[in-house]
N, C-alpha and C. Protein backbone atom coordinates (compact mmCIF):
# COMPACT_ATOMS: atom_id res chain seq x y z
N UNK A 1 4.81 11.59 -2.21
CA UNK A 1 5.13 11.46 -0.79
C UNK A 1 6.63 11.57 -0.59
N UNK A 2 6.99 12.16 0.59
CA UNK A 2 8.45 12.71 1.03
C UNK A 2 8.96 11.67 1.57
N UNK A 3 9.74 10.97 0.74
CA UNK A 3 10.87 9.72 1.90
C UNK A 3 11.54 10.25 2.85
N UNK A 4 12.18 11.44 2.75
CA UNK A 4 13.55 11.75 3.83
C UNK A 4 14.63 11.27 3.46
N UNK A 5 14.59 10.80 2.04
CA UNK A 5 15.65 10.30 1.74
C UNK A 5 16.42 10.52 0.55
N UNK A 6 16.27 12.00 0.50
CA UNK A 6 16.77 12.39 -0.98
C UNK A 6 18.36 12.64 -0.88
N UNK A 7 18.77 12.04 -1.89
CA UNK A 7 19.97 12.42 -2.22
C UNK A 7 20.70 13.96 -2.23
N UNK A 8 21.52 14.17 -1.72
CA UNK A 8 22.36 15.12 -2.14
C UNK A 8 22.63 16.02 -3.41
N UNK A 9 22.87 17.22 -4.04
CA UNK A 9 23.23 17.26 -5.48
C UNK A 9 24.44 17.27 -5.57
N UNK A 10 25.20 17.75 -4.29
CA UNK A 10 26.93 17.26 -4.35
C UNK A 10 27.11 15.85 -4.52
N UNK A 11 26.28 14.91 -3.70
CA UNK A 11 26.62 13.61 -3.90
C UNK A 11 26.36 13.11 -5.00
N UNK A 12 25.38 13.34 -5.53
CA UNK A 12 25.05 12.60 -6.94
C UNK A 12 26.30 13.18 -8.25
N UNK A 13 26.65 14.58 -8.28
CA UNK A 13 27.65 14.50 -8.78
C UNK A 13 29.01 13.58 -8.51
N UNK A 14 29.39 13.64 -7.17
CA UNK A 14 30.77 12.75 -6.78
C UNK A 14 30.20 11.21 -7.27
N UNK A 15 29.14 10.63 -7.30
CA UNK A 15 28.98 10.00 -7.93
C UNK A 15 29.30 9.75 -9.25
N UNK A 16 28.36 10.52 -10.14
CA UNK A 16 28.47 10.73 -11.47
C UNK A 16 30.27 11.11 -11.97
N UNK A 17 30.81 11.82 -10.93
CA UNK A 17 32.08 11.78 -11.48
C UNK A 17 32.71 10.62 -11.40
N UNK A 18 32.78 10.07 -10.29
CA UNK A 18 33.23 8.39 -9.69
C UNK A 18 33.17 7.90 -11.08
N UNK A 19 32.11 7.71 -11.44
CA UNK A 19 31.48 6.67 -12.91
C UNK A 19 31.91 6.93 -14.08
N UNK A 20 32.46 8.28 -13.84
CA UNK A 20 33.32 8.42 -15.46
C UNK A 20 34.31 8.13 -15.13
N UNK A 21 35.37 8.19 -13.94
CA UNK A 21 36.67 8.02 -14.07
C UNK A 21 36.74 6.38 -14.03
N UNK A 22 36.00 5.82 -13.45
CA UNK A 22 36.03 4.29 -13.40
C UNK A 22 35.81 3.76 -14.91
N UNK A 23 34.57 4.63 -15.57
CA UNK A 23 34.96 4.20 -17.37
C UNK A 23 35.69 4.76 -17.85
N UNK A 24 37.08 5.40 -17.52
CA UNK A 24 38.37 5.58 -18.40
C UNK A 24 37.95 7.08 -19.02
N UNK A 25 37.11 7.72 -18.77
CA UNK A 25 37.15 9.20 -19.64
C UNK A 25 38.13 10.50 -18.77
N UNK A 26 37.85 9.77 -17.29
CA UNK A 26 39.16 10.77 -17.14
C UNK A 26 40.44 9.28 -16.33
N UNK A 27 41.61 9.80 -16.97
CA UNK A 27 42.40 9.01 -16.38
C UNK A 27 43.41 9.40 -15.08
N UNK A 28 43.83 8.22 -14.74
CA UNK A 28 44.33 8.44 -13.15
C UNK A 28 45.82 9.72 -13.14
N UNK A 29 45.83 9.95 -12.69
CA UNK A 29 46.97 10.99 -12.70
C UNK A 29 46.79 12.72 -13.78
N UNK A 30 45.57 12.02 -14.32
CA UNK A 30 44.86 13.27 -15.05
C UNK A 30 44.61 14.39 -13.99
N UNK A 31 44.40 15.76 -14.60
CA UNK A 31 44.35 16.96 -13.73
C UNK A 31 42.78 16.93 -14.72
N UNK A 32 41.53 16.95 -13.62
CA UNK A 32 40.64 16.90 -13.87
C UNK A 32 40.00 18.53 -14.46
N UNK A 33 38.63 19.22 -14.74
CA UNK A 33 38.51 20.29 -14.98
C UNK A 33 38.23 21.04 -13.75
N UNK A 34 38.59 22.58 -14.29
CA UNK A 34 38.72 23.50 -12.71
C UNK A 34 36.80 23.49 -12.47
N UNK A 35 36.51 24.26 -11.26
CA UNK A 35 35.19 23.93 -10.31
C UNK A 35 34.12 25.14 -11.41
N UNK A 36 34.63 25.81 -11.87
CA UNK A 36 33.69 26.72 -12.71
C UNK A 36 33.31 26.21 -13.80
N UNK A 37 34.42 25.48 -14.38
CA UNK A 37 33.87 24.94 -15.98
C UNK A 37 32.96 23.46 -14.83
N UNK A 38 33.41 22.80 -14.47
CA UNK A 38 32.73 21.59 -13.80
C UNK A 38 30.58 22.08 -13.55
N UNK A 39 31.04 23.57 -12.54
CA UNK A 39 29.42 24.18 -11.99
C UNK A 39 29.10 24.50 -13.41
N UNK A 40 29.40 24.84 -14.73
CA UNK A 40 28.54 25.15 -15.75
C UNK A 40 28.07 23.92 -16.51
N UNK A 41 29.10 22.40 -16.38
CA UNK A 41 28.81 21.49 -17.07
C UNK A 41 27.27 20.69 -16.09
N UNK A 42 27.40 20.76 -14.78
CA UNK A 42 26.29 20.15 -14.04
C UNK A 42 25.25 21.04 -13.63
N UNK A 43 25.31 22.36 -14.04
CA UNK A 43 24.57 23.37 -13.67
C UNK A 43 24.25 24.05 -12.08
N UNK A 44 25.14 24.05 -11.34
CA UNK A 44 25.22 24.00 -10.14
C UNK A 44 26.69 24.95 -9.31
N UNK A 45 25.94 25.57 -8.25
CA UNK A 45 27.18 26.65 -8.05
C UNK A 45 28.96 25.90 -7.57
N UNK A 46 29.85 26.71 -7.93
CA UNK A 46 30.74 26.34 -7.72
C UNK A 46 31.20 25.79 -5.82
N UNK A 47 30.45 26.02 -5.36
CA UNK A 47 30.18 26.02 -3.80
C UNK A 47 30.15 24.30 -3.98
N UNK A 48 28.84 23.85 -4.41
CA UNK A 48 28.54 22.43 -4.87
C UNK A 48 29.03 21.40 -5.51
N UNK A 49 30.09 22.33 -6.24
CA UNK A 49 31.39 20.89 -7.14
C UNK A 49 32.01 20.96 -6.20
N UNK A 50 32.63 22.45 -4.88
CA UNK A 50 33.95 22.01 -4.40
C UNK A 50 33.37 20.72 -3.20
N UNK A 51 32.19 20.74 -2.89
CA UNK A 51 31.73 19.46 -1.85
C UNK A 51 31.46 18.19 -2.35
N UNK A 52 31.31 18.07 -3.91
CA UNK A 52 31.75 17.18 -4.31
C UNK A 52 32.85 16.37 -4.42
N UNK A 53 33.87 17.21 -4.72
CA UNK A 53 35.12 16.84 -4.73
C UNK A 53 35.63 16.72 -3.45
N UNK A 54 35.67 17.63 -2.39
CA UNK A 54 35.60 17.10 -1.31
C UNK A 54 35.57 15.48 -1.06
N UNK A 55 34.21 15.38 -1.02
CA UNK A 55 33.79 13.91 -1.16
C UNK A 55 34.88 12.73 -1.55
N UNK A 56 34.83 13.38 -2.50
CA UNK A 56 35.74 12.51 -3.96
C UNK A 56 36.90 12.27 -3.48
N UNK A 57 37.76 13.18 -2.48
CA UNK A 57 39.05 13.36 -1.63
C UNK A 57 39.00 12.97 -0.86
N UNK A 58 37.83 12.55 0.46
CA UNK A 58 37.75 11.89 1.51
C UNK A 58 38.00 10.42 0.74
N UNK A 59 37.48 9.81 0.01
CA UNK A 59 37.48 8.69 -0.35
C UNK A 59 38.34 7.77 -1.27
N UNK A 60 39.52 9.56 -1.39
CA UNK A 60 40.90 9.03 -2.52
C UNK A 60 40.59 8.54 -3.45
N UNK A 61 39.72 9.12 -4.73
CA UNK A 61 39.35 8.55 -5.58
C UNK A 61 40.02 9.99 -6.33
N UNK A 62 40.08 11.41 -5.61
CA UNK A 62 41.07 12.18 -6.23
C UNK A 62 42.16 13.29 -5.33
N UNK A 63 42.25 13.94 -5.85
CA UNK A 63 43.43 14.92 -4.70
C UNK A 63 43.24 16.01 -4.85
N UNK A 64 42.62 17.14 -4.34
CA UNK A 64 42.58 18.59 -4.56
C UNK A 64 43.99 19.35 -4.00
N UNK A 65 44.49 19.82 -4.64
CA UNK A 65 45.80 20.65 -4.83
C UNK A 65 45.62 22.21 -4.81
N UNK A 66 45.48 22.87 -3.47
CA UNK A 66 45.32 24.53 -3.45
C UNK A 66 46.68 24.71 -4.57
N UNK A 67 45.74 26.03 -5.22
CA UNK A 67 46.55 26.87 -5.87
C UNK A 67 47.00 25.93 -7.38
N UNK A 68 46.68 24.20 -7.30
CA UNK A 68 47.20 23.54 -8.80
C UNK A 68 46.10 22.80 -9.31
N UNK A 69 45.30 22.28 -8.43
CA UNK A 69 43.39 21.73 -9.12
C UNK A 69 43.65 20.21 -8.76
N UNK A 70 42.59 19.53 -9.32
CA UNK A 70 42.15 18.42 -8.94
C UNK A 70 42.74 17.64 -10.13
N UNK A 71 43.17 16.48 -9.23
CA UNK A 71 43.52 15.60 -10.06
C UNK A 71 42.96 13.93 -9.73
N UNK A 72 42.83 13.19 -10.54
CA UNK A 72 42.66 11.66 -10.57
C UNK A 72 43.32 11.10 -10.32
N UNK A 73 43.00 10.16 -8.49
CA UNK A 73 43.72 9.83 -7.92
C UNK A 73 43.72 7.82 -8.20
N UNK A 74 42.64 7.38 -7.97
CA UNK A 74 42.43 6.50 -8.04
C UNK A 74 41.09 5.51 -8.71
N UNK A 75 41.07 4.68 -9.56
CA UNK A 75 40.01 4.25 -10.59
C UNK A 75 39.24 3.39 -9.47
N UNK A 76 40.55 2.34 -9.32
CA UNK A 76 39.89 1.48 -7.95
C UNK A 76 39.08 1.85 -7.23
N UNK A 77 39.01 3.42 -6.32
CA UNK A 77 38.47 3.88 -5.25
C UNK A 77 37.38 4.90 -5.63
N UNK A 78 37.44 4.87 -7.28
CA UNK A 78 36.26 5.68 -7.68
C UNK A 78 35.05 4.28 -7.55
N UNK A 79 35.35 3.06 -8.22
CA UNK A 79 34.72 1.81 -7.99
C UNK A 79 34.31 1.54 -6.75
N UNK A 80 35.10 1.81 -5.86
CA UNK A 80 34.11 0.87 -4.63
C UNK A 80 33.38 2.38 -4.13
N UNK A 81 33.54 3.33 -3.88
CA UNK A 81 32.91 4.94 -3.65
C UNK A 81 31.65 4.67 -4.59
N UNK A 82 31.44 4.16 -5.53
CA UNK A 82 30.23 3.54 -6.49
C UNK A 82 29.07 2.71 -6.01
N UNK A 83 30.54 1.32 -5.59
CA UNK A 83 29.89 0.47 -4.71
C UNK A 83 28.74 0.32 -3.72
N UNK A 84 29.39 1.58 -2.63
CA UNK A 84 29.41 2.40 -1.48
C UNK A 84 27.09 2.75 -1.39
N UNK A 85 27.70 3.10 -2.70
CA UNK A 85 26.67 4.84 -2.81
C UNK A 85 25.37 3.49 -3.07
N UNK A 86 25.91 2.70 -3.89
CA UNK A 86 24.35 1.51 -4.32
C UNK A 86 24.10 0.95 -3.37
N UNK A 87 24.72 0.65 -2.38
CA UNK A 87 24.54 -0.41 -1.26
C UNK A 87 23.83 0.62 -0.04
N UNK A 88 24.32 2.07 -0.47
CA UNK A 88 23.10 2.72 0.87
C UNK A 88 21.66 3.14 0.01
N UNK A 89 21.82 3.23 -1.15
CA UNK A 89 20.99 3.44 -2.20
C UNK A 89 19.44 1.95 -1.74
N UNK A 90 20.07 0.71 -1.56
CA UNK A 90 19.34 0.01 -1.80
C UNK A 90 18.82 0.00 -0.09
N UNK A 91 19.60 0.35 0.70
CA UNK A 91 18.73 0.40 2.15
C UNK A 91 17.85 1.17 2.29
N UNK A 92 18.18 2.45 1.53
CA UNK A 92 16.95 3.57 1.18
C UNK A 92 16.14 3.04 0.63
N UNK A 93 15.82 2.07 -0.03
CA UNK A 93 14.85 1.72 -1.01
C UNK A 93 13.94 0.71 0.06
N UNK A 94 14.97 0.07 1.03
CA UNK A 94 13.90 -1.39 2.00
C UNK A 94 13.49 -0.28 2.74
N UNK A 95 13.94 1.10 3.00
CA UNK A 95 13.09 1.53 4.39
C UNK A 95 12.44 2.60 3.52
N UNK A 96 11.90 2.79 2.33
CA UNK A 96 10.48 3.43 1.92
C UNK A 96 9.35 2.14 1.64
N UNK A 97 9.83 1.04 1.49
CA UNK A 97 9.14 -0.25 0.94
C UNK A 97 8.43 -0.63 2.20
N UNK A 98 9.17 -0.73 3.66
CA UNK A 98 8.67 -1.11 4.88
C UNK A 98 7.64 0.18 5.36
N UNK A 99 8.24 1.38 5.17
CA UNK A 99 7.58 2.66 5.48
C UNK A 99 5.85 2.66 4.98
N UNK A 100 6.22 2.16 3.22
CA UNK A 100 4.85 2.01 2.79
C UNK A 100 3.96 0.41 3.07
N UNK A 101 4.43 -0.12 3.34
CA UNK A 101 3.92 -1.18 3.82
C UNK A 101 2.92 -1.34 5.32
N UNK A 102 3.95 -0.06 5.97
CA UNK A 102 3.19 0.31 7.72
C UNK A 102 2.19 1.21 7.39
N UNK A 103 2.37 1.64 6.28
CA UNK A 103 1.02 2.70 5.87
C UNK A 103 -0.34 2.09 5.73
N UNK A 104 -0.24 1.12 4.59
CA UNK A 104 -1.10 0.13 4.30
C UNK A 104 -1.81 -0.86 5.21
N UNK A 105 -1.40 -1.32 6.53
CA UNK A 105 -1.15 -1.52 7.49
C UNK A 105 -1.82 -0.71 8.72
N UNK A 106 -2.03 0.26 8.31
CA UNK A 106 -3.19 1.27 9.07
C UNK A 106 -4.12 1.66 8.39
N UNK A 107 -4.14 1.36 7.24
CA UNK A 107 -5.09 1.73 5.85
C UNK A 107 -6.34 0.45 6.47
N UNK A 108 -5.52 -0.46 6.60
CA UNK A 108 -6.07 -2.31 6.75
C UNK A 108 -7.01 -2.08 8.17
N UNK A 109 -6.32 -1.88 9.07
CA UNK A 109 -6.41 -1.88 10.07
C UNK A 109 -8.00 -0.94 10.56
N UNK A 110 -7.51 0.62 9.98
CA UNK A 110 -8.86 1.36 10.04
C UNK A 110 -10.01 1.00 9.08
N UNK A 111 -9.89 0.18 7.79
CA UNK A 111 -11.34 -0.02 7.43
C UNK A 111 -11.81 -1.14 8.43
N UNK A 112 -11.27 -2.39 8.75
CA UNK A 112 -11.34 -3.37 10.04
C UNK A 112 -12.22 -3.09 11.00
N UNK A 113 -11.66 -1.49 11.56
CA UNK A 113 -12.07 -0.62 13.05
C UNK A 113 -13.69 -0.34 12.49
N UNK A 114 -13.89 0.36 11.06
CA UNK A 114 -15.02 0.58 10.74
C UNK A 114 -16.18 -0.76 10.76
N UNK A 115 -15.84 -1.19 10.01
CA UNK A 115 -16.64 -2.51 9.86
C UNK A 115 -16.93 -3.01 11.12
N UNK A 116 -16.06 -3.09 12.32
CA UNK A 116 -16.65 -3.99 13.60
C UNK A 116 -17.33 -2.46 13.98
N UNK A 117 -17.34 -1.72 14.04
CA UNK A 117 -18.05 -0.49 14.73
C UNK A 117 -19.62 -0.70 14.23
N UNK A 118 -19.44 -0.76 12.95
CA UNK A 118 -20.64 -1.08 12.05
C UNK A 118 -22.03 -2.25 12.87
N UNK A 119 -21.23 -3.28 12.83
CA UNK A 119 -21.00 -4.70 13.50
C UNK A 119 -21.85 -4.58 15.09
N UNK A 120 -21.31 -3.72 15.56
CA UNK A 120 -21.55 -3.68 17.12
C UNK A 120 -23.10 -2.43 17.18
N UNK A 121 -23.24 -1.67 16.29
CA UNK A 121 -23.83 -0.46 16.48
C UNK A 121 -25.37 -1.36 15.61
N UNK A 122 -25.25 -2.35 14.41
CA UNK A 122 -26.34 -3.06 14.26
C UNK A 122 -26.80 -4.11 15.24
N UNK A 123 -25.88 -4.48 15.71
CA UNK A 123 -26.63 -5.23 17.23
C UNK A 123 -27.24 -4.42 18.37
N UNK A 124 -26.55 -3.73 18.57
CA UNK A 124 -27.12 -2.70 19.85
C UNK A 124 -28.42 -2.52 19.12
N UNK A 125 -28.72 -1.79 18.31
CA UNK A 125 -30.09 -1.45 17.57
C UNK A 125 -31.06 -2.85 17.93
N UNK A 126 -30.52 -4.21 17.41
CA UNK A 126 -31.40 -5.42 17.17
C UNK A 126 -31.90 -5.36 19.24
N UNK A 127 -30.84 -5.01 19.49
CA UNK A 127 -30.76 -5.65 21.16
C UNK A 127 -32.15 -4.13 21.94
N UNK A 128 -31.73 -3.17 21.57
CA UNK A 128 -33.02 -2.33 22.06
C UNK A 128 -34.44 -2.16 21.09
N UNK A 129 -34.44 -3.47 20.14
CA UNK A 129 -35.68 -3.03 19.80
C UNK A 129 -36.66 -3.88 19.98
N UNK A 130 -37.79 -4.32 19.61
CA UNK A 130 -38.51 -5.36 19.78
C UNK A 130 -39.27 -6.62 19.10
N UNK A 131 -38.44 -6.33 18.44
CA UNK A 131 -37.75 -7.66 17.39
C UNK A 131 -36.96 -8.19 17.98
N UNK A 132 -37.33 -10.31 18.17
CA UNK A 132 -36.80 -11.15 18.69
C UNK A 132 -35.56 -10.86 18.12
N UNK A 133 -34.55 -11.95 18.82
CA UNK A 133 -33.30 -12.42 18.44
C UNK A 133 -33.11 -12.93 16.32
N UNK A 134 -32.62 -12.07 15.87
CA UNK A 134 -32.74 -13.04 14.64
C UNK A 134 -32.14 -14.82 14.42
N UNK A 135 -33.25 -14.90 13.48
CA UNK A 135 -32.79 -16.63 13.21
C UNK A 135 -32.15 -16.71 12.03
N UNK A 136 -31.25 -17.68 11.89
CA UNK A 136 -30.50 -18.04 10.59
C UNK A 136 -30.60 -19.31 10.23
N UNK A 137 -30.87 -19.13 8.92
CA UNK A 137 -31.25 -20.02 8.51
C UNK A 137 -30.86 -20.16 6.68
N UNK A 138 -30.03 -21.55 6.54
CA UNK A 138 -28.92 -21.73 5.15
C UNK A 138 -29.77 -21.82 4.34
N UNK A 139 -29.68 -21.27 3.27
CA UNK A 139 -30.18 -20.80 2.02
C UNK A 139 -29.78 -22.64 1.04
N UNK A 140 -31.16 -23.81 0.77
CA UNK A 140 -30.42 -24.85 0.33
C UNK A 140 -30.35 -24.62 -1.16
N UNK A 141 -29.26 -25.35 -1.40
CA UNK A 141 -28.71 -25.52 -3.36
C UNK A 141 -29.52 -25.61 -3.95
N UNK A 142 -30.73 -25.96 -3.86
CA UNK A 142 -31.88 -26.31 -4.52
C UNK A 142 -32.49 -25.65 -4.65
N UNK A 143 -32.36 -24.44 -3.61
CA UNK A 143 -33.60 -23.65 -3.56
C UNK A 143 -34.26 -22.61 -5.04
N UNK A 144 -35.84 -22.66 -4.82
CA UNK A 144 -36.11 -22.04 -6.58
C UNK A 144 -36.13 -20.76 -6.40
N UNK A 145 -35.63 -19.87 -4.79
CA UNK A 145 -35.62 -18.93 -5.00
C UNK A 145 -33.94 -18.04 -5.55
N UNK A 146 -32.71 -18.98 -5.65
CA UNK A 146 -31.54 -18.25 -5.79
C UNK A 146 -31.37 -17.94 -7.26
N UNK A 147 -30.76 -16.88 -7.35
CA UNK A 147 -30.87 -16.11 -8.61
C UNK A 147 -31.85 -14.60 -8.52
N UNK A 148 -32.95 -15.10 -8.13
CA UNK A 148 -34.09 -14.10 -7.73
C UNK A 148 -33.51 -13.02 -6.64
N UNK A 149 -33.89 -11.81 -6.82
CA UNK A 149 -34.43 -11.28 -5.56
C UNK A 149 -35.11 -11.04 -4.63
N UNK A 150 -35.42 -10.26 -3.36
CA UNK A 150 -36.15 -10.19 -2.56
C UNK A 150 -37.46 -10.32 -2.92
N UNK A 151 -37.49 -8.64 -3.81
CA UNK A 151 -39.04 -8.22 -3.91
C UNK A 151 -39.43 -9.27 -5.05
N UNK A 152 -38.79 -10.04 -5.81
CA UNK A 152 -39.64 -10.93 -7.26
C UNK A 152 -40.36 -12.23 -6.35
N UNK A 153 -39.89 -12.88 -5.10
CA UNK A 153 -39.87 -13.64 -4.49
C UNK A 153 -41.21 -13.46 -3.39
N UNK A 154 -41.43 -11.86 -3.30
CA UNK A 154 -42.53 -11.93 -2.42
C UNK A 154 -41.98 -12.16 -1.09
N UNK A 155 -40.81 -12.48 -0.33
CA UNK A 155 -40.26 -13.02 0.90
C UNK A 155 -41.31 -12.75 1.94
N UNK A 156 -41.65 -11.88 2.50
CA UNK A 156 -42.35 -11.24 3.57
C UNK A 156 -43.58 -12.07 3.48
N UNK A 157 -44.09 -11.46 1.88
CA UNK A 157 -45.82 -12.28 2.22
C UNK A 157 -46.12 -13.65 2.10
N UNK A 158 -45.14 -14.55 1.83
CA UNK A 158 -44.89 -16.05 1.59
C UNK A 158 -44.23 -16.61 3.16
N UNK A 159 -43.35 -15.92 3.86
CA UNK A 159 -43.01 -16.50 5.13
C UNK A 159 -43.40 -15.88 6.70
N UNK A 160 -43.72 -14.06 6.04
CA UNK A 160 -43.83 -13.79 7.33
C UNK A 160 -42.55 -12.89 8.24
N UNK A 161 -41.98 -13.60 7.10
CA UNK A 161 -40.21 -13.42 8.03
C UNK A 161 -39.61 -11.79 7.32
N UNK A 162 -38.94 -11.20 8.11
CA UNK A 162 -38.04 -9.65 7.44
C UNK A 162 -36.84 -10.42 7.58
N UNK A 163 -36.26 -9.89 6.62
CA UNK A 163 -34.59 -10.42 6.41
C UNK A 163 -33.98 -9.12 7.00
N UNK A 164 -33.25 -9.63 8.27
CA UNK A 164 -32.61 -8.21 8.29
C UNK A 164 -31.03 -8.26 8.02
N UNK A 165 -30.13 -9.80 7.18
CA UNK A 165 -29.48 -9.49 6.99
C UNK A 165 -29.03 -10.89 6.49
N UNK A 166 -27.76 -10.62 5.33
CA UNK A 166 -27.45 -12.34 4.76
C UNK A 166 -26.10 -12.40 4.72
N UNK A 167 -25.55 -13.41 5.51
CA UNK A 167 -24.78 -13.78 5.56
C UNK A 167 -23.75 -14.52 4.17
N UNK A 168 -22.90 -13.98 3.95
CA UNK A 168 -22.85 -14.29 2.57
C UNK A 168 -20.63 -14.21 2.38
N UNK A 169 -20.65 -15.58 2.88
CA UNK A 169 -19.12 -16.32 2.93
C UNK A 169 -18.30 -15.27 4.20
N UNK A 170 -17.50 -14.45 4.06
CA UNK A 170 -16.91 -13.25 5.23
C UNK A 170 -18.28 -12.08 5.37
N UNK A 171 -18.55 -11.73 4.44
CA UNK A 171 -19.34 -10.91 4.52
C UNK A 171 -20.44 -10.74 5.23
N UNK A 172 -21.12 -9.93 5.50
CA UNK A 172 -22.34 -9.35 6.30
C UNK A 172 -22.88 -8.49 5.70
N UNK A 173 -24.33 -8.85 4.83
CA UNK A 173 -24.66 -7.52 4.11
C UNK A 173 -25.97 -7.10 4.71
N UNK A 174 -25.95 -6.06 5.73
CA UNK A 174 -27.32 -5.43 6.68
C UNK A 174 -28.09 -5.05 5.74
N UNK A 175 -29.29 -5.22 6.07
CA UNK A 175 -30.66 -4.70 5.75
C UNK A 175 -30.82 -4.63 4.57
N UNK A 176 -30.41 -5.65 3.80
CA UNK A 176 -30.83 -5.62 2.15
C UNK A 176 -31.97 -5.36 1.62
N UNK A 177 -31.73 -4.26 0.74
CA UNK A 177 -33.13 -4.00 -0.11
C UNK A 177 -33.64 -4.35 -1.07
N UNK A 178 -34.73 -4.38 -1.43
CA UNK A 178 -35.84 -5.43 -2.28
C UNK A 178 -35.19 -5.83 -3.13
N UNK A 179 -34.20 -5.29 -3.68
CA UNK A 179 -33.00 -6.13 -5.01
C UNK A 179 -32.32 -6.74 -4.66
N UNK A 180 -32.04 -6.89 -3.60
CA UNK A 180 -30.67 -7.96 -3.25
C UNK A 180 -30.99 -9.31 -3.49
N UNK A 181 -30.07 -9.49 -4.43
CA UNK A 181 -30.50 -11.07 -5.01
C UNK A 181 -30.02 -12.09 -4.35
N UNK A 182 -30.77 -13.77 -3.89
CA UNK A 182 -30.17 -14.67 -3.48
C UNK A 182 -29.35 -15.13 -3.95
N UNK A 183 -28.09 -15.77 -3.94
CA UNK A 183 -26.88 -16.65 -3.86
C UNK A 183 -26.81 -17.99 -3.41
N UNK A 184 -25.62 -19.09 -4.14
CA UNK A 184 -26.12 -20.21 -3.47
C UNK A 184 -25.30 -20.62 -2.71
N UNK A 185 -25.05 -20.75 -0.92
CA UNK A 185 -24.66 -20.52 0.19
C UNK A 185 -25.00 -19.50 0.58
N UNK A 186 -26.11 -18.45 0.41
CA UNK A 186 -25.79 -17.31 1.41
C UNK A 186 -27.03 -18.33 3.05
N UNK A 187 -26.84 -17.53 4.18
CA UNK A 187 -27.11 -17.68 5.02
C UNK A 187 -28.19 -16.74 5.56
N UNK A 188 -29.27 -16.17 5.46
CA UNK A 188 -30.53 -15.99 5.85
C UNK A 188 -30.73 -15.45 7.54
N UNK A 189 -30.69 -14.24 8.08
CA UNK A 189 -30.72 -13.51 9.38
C UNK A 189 -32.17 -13.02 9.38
N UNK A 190 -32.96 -13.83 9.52
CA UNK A 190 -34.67 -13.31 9.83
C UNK A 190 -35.01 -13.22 11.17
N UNK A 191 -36.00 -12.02 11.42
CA UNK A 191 -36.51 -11.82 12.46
C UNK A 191 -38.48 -12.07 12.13
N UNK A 192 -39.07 -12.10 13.14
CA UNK A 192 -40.79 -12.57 12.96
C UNK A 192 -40.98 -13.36 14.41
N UNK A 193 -42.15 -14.04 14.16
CA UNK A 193 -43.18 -14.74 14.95
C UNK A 193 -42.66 -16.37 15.66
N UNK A 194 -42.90 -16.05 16.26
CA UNK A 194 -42.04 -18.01 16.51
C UNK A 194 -42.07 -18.62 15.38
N UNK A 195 -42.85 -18.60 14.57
CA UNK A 195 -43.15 -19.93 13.54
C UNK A 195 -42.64 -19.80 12.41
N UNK A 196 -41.72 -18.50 12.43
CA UNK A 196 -41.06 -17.83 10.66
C UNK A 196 -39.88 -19.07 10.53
N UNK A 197 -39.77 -19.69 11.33
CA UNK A 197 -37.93 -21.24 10.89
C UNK A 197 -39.07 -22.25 10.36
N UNK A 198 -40.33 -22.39 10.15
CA UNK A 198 -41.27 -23.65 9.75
C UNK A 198 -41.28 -23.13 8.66
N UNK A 199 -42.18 -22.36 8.38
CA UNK A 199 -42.95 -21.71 7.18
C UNK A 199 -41.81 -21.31 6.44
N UNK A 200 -40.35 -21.07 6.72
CA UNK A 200 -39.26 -19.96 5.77
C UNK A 200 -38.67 -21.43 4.75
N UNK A 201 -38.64 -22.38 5.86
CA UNK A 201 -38.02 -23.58 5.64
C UNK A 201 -38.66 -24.31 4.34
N UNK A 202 -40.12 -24.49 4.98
CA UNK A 202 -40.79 -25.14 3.89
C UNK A 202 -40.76 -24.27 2.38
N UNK A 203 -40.70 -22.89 2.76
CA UNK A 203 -41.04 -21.90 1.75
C UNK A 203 -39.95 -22.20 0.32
N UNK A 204 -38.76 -22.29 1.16
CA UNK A 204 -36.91 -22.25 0.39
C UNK A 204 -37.04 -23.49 0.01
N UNK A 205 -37.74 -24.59 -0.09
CA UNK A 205 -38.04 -26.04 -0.55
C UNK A 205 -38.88 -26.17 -1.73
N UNK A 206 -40.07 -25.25 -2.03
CA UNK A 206 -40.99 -24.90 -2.54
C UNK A 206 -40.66 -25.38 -4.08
């Protein structure tokens, strides 16, 4: 992925030069190397060292001399020009960190959008069909059916009742099929006959 925030190759050289003269390999009042031997040592056209140096001259860390070359102006000002470059270096770094963070953040957001869509489109269904209101009803600690699943349990021909869905801590798991195994807290969404909260009750006691 594209930050927008790529460095320069002039700058990263005026950098990289900054960092040698500040470790003593070239010294201050030194006449540094001319822009051709410089573009063959960084691989880069001579167009690109002279905007480096440039650089390097706005910030008096050296002195370009038409017609006599570059020389090393200052160690000090190659140091804070160093300084400079890390301290915008590290703002670049909080605004790809926040950038990817707002990403994630709509990542969050749209599975959210799905799930309540989900949410709303299984009720509408419950609400136009003709199947009562479902009942819920807590699955107790005791019960000899958790561990088991649906179909080992027989559910239907023992209560009567269709599970059309179990509530299970945040979750909502619709229309579980004959494998979906009980848990101990899940919560029980049955639809049936008036009498499926007697018979389901006594059944989960069993």
């Amino acid at each position: 992925m594209s930050n927008g925030l790529e460095v320069p190759t002039y700058m990263k050289i005026a950098v990289d030069m900054a960092g040698r003269i500040y470790k003593g390999e070239f010294l201050e009042g030194e006449k540094l190397r001319g822009r051709s031997t410089l573009a063959g040592e960084y691989n880069v056209s001579p167009e690109t060292i002279r905007r480096a140096m440039r650089l390097l001259e706005d910030m008096e860390v050296v002195t370009v001399t038409q017609g006599s070359g570059i020389y090393v102006k200052s160690k000090e000002k190659a140091y804070h020009f160093m300084e400079r470059f890390k301290q915008k270096e590290s703002i670049g770094e909080l605004k790809n960190r926040i950038r990817d963070l707002l990403e994630q953040k709509k990542r969050i957001e749209s599975e959210i959008q799905e799930m309540l869509n989900t949410i709303v489109e299984y009720a509408d269904k419950l609400k136009h069909s003709n199947l009562i209101t479902p009942i819920e009803i807590a699955l107790p600690s005791n019960s000899h059916i958790i561990g088991k699943n649906i179909d080992d349990t027989k559910f239907w021909q023992n209560t009567g009742a269709t599970i059309v869905g179990i509530k299970r801590g945040k979750r909502l798991i619709i229309s579980p099929g004959p494998y979906a195994q009980f848990q101990e807290g899940d919560i029980l969404l049955i639809v049936g006959d008036p009498y499926i909260h007697e018979r389901t009750s006594q059944f989960l006691l069993k």
